[in-house]
C-alpha atoms as a PDB file:
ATOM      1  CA  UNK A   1      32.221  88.644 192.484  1.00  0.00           C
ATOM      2  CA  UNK A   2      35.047  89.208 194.476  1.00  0.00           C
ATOM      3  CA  UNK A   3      37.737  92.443 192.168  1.00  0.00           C
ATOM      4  CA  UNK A   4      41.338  91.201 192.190  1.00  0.00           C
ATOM      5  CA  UNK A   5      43.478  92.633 193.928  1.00  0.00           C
ATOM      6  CA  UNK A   6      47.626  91.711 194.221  1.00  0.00           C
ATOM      7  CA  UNK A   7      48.625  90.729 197.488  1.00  0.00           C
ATOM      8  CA  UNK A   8      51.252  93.415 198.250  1.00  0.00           C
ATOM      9  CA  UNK A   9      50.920  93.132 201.909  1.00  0.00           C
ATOM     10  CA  UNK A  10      51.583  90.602 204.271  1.00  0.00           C
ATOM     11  CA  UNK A  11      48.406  91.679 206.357  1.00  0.00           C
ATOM     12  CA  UNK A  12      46.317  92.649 203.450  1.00  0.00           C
ATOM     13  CA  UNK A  13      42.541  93.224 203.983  1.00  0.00           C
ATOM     14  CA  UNK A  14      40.909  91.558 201.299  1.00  0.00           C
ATOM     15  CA  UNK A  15      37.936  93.571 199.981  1.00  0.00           C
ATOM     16  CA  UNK A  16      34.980  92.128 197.435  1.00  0.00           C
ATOM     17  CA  UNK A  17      33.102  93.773 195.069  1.00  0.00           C
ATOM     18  CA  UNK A  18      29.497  93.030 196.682  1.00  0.00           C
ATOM     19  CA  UNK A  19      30.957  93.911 200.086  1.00  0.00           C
ATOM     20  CA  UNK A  20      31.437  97.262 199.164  1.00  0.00           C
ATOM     21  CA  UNK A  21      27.854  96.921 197.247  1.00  0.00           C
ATOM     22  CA  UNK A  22      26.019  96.046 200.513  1.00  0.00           C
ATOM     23  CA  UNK A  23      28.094  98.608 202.457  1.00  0.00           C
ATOM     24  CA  UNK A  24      27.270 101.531 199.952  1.00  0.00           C
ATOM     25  CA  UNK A  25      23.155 100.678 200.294  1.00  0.00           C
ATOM     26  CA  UNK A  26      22.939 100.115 203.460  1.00  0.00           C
ATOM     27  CA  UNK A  27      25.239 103.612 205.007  1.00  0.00           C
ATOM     28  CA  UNK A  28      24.251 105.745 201.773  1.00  0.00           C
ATOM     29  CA  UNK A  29      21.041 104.692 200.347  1.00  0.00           C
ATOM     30  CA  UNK A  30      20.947 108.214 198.045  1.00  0.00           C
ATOM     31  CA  UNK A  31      23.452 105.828 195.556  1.00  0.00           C
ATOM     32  CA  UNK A  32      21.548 102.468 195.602  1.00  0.00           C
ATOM     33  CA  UNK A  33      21.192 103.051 191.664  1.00  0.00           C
ATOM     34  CA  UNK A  34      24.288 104.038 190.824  1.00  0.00           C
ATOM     35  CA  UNK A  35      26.538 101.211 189.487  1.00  0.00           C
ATOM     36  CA  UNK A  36      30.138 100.277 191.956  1.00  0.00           C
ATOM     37  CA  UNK A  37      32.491  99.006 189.734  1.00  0.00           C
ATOM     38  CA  UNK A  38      36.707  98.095 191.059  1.00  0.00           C
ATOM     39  CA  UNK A  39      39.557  99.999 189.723  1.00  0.00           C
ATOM     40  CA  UNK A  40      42.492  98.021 188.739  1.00  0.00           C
ATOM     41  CA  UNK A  41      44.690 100.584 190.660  1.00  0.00           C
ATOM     42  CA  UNK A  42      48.233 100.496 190.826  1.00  0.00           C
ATOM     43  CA  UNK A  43      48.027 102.495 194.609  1.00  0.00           C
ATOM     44  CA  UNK A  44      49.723 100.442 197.398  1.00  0.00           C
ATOM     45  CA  UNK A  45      47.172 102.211 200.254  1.00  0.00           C
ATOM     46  CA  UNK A  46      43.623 101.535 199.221  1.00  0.00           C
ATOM     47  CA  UNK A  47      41.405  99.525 197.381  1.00  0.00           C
ATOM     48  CA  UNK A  48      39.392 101.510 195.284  1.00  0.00           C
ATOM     49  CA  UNK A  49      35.829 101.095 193.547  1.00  0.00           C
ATOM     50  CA  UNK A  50      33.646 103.889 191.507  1.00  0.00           C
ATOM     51  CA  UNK A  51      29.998 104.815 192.374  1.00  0.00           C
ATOM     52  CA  UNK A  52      28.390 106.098 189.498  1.00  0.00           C
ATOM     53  CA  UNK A  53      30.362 108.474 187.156  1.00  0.00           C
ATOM     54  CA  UNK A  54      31.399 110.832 189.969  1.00  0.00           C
ATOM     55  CA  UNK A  55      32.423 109.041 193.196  1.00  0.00           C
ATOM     56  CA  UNK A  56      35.060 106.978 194.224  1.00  0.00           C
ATOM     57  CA  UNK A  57      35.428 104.440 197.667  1.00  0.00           C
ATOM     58  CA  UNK A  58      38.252 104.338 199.313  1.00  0.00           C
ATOM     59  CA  UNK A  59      39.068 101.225 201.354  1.00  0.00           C
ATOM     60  CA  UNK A  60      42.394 100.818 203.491  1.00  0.00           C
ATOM     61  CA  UNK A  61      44.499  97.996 202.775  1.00  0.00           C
ATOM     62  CA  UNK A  62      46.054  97.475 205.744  1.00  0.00           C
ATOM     63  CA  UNK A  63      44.669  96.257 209.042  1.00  0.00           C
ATOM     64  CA  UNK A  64      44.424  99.110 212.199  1.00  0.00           C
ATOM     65  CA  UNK A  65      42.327 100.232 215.088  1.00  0.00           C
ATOM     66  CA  UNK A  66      38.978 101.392 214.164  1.00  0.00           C
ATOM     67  CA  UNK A  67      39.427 104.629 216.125  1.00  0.00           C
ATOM     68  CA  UNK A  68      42.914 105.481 214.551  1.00  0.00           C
ATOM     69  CA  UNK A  69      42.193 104.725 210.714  1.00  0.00           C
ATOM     70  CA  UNK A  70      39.057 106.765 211.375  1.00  0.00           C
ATOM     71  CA  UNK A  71      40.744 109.645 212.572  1.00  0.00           C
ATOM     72  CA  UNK A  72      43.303 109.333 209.524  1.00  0.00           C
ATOM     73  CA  UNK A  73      40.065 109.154 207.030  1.00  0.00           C
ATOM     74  CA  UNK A  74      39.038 112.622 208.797  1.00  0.00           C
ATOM     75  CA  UNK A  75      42.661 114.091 208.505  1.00  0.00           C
ATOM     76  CA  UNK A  76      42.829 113.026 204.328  1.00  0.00           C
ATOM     77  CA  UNK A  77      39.590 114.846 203.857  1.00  0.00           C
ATOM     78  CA  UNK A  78      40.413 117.625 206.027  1.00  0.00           C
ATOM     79  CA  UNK A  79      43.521 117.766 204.089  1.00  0.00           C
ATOM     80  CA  UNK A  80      41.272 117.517 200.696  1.00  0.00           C
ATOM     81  CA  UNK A  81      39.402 120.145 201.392  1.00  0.00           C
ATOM     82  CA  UNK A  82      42.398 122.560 202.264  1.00  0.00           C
ATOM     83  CA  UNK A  83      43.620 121.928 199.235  1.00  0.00           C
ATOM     84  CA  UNK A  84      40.953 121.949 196.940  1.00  0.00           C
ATOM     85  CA  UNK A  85      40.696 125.115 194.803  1.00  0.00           C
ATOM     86  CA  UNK A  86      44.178 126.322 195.837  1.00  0.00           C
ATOM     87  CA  UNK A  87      45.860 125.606 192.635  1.00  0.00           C
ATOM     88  CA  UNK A  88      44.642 125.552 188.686  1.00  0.00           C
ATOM     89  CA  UNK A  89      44.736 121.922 188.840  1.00  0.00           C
ATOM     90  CA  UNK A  90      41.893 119.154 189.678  1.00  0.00           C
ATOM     91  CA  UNK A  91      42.166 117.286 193.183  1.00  0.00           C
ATOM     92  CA  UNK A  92      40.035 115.294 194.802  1.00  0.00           C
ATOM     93  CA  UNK A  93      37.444 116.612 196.856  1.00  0.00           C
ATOM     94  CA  UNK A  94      35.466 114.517 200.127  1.00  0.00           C
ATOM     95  CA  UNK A  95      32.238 113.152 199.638  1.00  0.00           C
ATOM     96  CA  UNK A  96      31.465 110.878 202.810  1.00  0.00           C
ATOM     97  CA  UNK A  97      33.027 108.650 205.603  1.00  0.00           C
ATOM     98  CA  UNK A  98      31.681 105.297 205.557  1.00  0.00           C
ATOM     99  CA  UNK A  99      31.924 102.910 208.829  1.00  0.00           C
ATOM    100  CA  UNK A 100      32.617  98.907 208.691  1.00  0.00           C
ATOM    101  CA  UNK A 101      29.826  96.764 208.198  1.00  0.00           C
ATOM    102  CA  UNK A 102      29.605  92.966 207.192  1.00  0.00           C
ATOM    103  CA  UNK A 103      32.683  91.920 205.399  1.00  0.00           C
ATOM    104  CA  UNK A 104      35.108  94.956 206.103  1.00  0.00           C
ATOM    105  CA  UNK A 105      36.185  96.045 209.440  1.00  0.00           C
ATOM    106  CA  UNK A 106      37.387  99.788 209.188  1.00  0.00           C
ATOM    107  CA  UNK A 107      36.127 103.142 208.147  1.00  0.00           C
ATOM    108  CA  UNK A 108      36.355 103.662 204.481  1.00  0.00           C
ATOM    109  CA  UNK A 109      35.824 107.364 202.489  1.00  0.00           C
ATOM    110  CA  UNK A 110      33.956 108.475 199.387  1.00  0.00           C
ATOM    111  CA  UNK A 111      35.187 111.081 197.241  1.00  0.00           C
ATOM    112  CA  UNK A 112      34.749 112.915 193.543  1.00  0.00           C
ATOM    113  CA  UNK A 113      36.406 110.828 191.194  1.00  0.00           C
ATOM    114  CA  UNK A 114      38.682 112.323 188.882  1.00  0.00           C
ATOM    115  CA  UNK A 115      39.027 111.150 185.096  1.00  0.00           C
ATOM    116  CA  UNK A 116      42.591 110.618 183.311  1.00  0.00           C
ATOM    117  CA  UNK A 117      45.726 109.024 182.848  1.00  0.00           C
ATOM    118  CA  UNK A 118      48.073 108.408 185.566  1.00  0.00           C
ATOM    119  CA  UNK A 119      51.916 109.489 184.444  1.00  0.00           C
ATOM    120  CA  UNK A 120      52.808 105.950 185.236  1.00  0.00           C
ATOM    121  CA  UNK A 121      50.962 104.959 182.142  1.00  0.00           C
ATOM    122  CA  UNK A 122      51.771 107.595 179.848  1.00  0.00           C
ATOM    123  CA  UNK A 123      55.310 108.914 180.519  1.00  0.00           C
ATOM    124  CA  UNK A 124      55.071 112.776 180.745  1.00  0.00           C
ATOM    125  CA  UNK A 125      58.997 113.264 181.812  1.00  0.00           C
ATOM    126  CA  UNK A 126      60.439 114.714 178.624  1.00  0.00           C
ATOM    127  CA  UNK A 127      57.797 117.378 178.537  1.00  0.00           C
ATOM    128  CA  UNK A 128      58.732 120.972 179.557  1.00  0.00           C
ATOM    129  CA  UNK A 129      55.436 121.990 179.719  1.00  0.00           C
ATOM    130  CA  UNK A 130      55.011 118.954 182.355  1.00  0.00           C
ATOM    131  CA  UNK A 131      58.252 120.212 184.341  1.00  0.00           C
ATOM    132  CA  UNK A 132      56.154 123.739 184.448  1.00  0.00           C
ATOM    133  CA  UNK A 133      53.191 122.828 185.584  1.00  0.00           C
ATOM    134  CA  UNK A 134      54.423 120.553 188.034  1.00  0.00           C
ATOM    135  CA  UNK A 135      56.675 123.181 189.201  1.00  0.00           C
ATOM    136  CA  UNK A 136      53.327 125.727 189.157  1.00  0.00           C
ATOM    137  CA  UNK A 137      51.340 123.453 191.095  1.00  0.00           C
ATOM    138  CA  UNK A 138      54.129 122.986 194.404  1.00  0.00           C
ATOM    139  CA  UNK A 139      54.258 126.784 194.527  1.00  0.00           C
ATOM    140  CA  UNK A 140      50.578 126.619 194.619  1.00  0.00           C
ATOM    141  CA  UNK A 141      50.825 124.353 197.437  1.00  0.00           C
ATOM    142  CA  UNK A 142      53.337 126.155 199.164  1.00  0.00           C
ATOM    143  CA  UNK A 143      51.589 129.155 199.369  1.00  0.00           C
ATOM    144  CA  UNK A 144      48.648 127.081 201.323  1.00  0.00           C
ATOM    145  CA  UNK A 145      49.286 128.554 204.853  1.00  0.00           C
ATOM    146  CA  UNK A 146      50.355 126.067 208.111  1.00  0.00           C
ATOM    147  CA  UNK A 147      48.881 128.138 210.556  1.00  0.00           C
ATOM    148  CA  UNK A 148      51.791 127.348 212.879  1.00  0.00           C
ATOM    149  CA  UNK A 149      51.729 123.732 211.930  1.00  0.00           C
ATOM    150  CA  UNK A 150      55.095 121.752 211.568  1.00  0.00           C
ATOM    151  CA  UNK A 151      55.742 118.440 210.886  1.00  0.00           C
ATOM    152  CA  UNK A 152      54.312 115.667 212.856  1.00  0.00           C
ATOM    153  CA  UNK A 153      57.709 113.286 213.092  1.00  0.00           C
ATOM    154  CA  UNK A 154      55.616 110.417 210.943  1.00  0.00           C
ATOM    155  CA  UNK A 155      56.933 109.520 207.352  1.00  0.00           C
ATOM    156  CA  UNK A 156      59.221 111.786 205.208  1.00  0.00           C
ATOM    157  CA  UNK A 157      59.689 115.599 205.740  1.00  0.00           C
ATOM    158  CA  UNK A 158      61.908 115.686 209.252  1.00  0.00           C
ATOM    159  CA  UNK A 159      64.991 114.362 209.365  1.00  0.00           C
ATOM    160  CA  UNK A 160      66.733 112.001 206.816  1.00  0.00           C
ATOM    161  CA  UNK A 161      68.788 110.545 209.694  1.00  0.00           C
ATOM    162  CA  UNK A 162      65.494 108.954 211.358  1.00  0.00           C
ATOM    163  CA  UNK A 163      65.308 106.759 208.406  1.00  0.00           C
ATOM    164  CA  UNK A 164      68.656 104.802 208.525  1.00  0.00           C
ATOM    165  CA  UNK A 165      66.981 101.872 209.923  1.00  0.00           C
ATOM    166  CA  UNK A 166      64.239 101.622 206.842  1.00  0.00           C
ATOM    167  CA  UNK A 167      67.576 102.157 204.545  1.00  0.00           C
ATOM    168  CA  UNK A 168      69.389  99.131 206.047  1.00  0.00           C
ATOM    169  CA  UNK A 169      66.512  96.998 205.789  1.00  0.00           C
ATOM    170  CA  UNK A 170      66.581  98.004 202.041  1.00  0.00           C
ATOM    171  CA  UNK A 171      69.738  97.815 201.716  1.00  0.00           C
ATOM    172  CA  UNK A 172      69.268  94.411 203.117  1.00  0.00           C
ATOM    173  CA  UNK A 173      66.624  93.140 200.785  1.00  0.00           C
ATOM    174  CA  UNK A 174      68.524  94.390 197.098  1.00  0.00           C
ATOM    175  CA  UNK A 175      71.529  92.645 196.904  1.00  0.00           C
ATOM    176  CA  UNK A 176      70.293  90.758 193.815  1.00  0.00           C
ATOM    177  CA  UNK A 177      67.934  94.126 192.408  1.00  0.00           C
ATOM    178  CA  UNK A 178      71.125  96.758 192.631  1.00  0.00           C
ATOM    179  CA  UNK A 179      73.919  97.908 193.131  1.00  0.00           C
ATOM    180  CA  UNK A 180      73.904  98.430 197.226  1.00  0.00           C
ATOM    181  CA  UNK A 181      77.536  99.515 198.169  1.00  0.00           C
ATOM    182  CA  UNK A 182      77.547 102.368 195.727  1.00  0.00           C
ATOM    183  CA  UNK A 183      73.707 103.076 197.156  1.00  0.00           C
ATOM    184  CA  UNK A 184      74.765 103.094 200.350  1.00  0.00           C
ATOM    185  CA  UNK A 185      78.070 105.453 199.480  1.00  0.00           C
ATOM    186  CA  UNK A 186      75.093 107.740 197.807  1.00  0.00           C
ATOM    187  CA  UNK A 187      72.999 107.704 201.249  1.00  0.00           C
ATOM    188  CA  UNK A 188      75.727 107.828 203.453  1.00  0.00           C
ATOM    189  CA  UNK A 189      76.704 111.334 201.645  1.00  0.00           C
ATOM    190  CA  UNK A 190      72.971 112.479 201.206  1.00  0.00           C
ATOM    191  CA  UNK A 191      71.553 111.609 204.655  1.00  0.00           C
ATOM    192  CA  UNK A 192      74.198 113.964 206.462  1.00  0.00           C
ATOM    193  CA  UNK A 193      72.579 117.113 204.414  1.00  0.00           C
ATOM    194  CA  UNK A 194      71.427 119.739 206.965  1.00  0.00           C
ATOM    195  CA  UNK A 195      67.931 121.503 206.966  1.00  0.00           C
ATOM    196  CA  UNK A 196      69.536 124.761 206.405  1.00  0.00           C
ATOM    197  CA  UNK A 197      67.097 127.616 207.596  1.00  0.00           C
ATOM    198  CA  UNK A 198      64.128 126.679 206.204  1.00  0.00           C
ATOM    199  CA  UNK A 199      60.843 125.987 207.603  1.00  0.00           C
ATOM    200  CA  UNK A 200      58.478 124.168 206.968  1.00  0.00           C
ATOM    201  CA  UNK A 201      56.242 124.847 204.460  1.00  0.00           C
ATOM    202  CA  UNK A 202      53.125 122.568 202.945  1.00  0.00           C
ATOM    203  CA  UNK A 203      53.533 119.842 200.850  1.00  0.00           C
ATOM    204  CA  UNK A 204      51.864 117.131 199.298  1.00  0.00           C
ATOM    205  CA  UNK A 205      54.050 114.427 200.345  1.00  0.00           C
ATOM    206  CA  UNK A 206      54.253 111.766 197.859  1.00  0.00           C
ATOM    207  CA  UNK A 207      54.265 113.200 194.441  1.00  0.00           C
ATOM    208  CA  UNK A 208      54.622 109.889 192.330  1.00  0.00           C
ATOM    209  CA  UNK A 209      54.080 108.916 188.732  1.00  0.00           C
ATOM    210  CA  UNK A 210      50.906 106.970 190.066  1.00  0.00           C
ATOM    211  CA  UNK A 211      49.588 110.083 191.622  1.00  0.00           C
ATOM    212  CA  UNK A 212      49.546 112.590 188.747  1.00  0.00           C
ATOM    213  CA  UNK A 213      47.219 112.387 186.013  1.00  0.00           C
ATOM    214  CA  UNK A 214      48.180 113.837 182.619  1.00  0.00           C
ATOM    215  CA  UNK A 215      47.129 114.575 179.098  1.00  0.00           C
ATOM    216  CA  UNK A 216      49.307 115.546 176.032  1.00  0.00           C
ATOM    217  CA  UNK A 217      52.279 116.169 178.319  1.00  0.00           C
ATOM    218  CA  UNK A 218      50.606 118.336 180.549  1.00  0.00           C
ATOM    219  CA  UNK A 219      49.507 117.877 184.201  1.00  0.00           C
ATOM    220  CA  UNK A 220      45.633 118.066 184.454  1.00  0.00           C
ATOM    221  CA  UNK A 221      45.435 116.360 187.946  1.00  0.00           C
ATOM    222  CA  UNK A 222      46.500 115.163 191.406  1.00  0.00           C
ATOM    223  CA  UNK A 223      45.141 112.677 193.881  1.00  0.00           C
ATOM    224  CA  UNK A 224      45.597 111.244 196.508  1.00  0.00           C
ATOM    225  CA  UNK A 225      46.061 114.544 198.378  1.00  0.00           C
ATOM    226  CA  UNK A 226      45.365 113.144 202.238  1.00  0.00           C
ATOM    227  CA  UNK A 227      49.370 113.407 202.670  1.00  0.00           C
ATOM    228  CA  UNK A 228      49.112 117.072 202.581  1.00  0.00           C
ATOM    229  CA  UNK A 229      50.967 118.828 205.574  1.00  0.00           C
ATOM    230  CA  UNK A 230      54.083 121.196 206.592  1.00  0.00           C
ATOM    231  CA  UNK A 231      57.340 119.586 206.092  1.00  0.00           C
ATOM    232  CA  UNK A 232      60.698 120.068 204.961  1.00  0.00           C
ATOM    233  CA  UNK A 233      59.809 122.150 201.471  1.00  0.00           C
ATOM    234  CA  UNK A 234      61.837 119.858 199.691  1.00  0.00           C
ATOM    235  CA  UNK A 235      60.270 116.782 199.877  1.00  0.00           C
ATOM    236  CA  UNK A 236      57.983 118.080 197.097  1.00  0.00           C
ATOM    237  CA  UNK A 237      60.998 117.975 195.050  1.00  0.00           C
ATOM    238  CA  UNK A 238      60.860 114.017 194.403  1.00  0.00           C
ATOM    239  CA  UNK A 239      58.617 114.701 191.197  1.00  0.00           C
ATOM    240  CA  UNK A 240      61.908 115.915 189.343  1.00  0.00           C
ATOM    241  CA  UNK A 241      63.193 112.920 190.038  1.00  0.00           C
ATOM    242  CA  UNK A 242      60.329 110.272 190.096  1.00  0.00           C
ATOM    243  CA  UNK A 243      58.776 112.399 186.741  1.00  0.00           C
ATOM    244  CA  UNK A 244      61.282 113.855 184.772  1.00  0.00           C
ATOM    245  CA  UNK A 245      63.539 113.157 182.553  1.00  0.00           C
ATOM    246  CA  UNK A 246      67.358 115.874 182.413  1.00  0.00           C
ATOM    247  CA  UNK A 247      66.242 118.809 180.523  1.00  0.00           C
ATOM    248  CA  UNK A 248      62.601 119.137 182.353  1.00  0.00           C
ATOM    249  CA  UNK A 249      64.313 118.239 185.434  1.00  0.00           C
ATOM    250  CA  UNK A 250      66.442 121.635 184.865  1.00  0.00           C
ATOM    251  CA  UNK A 251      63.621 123.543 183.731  1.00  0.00           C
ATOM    252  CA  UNK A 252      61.498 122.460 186.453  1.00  0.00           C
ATOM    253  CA  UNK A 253      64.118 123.768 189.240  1.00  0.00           C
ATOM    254  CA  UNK A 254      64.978 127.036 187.530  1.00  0.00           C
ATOM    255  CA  UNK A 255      61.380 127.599 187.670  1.00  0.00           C
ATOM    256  CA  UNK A 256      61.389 126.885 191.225  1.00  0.00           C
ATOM    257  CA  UNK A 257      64.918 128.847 191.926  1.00  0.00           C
ATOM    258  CA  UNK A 258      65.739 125.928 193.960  1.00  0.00           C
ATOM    259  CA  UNK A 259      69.428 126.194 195.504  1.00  0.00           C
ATOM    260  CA  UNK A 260      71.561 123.697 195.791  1.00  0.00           C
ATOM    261  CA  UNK A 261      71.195 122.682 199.498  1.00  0.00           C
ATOM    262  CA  UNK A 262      67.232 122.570 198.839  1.00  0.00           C
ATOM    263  CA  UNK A 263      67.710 120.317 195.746  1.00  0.00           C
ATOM    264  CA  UNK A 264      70.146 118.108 197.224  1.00  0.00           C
ATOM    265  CA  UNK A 265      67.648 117.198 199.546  1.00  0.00           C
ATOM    266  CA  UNK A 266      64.869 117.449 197.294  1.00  0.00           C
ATOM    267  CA  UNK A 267      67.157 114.422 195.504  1.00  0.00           C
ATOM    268  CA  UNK A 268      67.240 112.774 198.759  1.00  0.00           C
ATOM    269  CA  UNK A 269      64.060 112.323 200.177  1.00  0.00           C
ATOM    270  CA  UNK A 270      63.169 110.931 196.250  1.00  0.00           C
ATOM    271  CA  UNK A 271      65.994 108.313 197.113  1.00  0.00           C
ATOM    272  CA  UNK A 272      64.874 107.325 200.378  1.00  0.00           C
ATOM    273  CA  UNK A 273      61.182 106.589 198.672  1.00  0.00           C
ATOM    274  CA  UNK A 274      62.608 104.864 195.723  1.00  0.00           C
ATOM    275  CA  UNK A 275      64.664 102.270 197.579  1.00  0.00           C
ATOM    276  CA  UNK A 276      61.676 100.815 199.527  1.00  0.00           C
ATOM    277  CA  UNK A 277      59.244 100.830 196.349  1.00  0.00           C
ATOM    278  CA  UNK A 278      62.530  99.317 194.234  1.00  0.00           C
ATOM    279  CA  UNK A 279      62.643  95.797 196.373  1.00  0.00           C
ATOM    280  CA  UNK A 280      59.306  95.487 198.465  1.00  0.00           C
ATOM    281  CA  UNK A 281      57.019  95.652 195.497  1.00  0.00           C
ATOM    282  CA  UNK A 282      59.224  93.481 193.404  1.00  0.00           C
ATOM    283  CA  UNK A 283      57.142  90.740 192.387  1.00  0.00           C
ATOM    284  CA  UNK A 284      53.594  92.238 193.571  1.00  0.00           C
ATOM    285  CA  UNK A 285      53.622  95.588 192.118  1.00  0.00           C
ATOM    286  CA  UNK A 286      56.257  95.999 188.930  1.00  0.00           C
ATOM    287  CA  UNK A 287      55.350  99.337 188.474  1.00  0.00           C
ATOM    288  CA  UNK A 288      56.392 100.995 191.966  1.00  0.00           C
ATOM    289  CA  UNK A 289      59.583  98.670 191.548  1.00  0.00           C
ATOM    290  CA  UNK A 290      60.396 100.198 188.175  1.00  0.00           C
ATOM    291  CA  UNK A 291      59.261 103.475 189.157  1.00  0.00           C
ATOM    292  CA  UNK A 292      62.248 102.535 192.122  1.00  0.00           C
ATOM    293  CA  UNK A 293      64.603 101.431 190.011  1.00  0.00           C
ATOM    294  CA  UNK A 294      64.550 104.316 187.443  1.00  0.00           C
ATOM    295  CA  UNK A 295      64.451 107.165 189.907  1.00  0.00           C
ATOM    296  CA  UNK A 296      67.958 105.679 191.375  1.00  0.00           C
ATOM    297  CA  UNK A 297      69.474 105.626 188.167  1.00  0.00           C
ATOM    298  CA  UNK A 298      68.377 109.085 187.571  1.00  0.00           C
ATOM    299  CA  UNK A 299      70.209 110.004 190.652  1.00  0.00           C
ATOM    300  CA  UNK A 300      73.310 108.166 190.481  1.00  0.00           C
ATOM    301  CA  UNK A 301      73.405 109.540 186.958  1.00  0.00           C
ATOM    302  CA  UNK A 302      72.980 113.076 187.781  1.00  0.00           C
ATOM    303  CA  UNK A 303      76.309 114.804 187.455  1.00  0.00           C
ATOM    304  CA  UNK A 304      75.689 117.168 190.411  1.00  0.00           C
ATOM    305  CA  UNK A 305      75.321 113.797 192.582  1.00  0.00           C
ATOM    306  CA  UNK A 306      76.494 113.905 195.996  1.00  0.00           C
END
């Protein structure tokens, strides 16, 4: 039985259920009796499939040289492991590094599996108490120390200038989605913001509805934590505008006595991220294009807009 998975990728690794089977008993007999079951996962990254009650496999989507996606594997969990027990708040923690076998040809990960709700299924962004304990857990990752570390030039976190190439091709591709000349009046103002004179500090880089779980209106957990480096400190500041809703939002940077350079940029880096998820997920992953499209009109709506 082969688990369905959306073809969101032009170069998309297909991965079947008894693949992963046959790959789990043969490199890990210890979990020949526990059952692997695929998780209809909304991620864009990995395919992902439980073992047992406790575990979760990790399998990359996207095609890459053994050697490289195996030292990225070893950089998540390092990154895991840093994090782990640094804030109130559940993450997940590495298990094991698989290596291909028959019917998959890259490394692949095992780690604890944690139980909930992702926010993009149940909406957490008019909760205060969300706003706080979002809030709580960035300062907890903050404090997690670089050792000297800066950021490593790939992804977001540098400089919003290095992206005007991604932005035109966006640009390019949502003539019919949005509406691109006042987007591109609202990037052409935000991507000129300087750093100021901060450093960088750690961050979990990609702080999206799909990566938080919650309960009740309250953060319980995050995953996917492999992102987790030094960068410009307000890249964490996409969650107030990929989570919440006005009045959290507020709450939320009070708590975080962000000023108004730091959250201008916090507002940009969440723009940059929501154009590509608005058009290139369009018709194989609704839910990054609506997370996309609302996070724009959050920021085009916001009255201290650029």
């Amino acid at each position: 039985m082969k688990l369905i998975v959306v073809q969101m990728h032009a170069d998309q690794l297909t991965v079947a259920l008894e693949t992963v089977r046959g790959l789990v008993d043969e490199q890990f007999p210890r979990w020949r009796g526990l059952p692997v079951t695929g998780v209809a996962s909304r991620g864009t990254v990995n395919a992902i499939f439980r073992i047992g009650d406790r575990l979760a496999a990790r399998f990359p989507l996207r095609p890459g040289e053994v050697g490289s996606v195996r030292r990225w594997l070893e950089s998540e969990a390092e990154a895991a492991r840093e994090l782990a027990g640094r804030t109130r708040f559940r993450t997940p923690e590495p298990v094991a590094l698989g290596e291909p076998g028959t019917g998959y040809p890259l490394p692949w990960s095992v780690q604890t599996w944690l139980p909930g709700v992702v926010a993009a299924e149940e909406d957490p962004g008019e909760s205060v108490a969300f706003a706080y304990d979002l809030a709580e857990f960035i300062r907890g990752v903050r404090a997690v120390d670089t050792r000297g570390r800066t950021f490593n030039g790939k992804g977001r976190g540098g400089d919003l200038r290095s992206h005007d190439a991604w932005m035109e091709i966006c640009f390019g591709n949502s003539g019919r989605l949005l509406d691109v000349p006042r987007l591109r009046r609202e990037w052409n103002a935000l991507r000129n913001l300087p750093r100021g004179t901060a450093g960088d500090r750690m961050t979990h880089g990609d702080l999206i509805p799909g990566n938080v779980l919650v309960s009740d209106g309250r953060l319980t957990g995050i995953i996917d934590v492999g992102g987790l480096g030094p960068a410009d400190p307000a890249l964490d500041l996409v969650g107030a505008w990929h989570l919440l809703e006005p009045g959290p939002r507020q709450a939320f940077r009070d708590v975080l006595g962000c000023d108004d350079l730091e959250w201008q940029r916090g507002k940009a880096w969440a723009f940059e991220q929501a154009m590509g998820a608005a058009w290139y997920y369009v018709e194989s992953n609704p839910a990054m294009t609506e997370m996309g499209q609302r996070t724009l009109a959050r920021i085009l709506a916001d009255t201290s807009s650029t």
